[in-house]
Protein backbone atom coordinates (compact mmCIF):
# COMPACT_ATOMS: atom_id res chain seq x y z
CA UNK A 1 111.25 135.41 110.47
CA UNK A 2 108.20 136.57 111.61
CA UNK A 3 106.45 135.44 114.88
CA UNK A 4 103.56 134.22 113.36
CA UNK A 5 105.16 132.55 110.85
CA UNK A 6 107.23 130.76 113.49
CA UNK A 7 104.41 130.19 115.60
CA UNK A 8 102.40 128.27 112.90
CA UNK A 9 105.92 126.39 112.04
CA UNK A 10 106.02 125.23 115.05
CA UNK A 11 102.67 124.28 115.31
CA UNK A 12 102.73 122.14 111.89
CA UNK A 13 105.94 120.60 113.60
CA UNK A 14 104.58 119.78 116.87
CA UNK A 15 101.38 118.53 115.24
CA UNK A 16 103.31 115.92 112.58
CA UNK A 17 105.60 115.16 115.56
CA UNK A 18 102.71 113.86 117.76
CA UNK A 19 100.83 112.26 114.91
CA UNK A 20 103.84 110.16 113.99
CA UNK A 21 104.58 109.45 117.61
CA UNK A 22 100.80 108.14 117.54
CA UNK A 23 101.28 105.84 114.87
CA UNK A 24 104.54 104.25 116.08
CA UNK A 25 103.03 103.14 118.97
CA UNK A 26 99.86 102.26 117.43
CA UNK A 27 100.99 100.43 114.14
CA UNK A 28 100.27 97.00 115.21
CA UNK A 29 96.71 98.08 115.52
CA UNK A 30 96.40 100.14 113.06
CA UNK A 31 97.87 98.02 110.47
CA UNK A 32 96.69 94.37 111.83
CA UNK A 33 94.16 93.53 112.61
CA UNK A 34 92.97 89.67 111.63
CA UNK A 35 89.63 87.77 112.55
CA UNK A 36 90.67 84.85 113.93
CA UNK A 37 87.99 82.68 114.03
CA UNK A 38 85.66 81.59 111.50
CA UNK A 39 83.12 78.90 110.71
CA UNK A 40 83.31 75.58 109.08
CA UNK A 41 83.36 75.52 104.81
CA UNK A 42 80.41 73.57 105.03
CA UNK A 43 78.29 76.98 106.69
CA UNK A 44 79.26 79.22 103.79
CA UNK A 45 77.14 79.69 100.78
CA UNK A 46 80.53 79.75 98.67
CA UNK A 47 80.19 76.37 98.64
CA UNK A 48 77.52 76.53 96.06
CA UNK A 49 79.60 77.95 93.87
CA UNK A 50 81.77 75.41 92.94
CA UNK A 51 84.53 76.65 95.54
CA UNK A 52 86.18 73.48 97.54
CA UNK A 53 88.57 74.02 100.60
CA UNK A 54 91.96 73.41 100.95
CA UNK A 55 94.49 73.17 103.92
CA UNK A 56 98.09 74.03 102.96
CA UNK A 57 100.48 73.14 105.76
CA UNK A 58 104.26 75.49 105.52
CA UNK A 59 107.18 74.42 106.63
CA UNK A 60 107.09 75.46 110.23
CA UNK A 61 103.72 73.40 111.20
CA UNK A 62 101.07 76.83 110.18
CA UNK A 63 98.02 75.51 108.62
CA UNK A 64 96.57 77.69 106.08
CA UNK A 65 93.15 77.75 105.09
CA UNK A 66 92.35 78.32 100.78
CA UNK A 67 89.23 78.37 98.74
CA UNK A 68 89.37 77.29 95.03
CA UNK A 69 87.49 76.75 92.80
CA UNK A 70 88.27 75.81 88.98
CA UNK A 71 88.03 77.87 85.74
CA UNK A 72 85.11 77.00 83.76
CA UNK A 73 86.83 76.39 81.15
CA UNK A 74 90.47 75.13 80.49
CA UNK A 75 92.02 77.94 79.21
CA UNK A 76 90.67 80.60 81.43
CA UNK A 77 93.20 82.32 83.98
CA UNK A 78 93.55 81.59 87.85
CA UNK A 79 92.95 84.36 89.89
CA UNK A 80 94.54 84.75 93.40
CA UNK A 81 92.68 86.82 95.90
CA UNK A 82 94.62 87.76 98.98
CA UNK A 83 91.85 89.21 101.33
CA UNK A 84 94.22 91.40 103.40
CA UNK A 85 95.14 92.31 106.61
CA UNK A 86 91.77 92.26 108.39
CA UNK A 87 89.42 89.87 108.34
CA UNK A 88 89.46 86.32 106.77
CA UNK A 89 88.29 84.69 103.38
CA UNK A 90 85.00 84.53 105.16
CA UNK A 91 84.78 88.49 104.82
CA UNK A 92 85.27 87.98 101.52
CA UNK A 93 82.78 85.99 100.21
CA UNK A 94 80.90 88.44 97.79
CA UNK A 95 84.40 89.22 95.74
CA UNK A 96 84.81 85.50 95.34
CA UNK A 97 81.45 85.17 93.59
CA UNK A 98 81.91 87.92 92.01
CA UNK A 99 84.78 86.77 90.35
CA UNK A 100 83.77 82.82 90.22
């Protein structure tokens, strides 16, 4: 094999090598990253919009915070929005109107 050829090789392996070692030790960061707090329902403008809150406690005591809002009309679907792994619903307030 040529030098060169090894050379770059190596390079390309070194390079991937340190990139994944970056992103092991990083994934909780890079991956997670929540808001944690946020305002009252009451400050949002979603309000407005017919959306009312809702508290859903789990089984092991977490408290988890839900906008909904009815269709307008009986027959029309239920959409649910997950807003992802940054942020909070709060972030998300254009999409909800949007789709509301």
């Amino acid at each position: 094999m040529p030098k060169k050829l090894k050379r770059f090789l190596s390079t390309i392996l070194l390079s991937y090598l340190i990139i994944a070692a970056f992103m092991f030790v990083m994934q909780r960061d890079i991956v997670f990253k929540p808001k944690k707090s946020m305002a009252a329902f009451s400050n949002y403008t979603i309000k407005q919009y017919g959306f009312e809150e809702a508290i859903i406690k789990s089984s092991d005591n977490l408290k988890l915070q839900a906008w909904y809002r009815k269709p307008g009309r009986p027959y029309l679907p239920v959409i649910l929005y997950f807003h992802g792994n940054a942020g909070n619903l709060s972030n998300r307030i254009n999409k909800l109107i949007t789709f509301a």
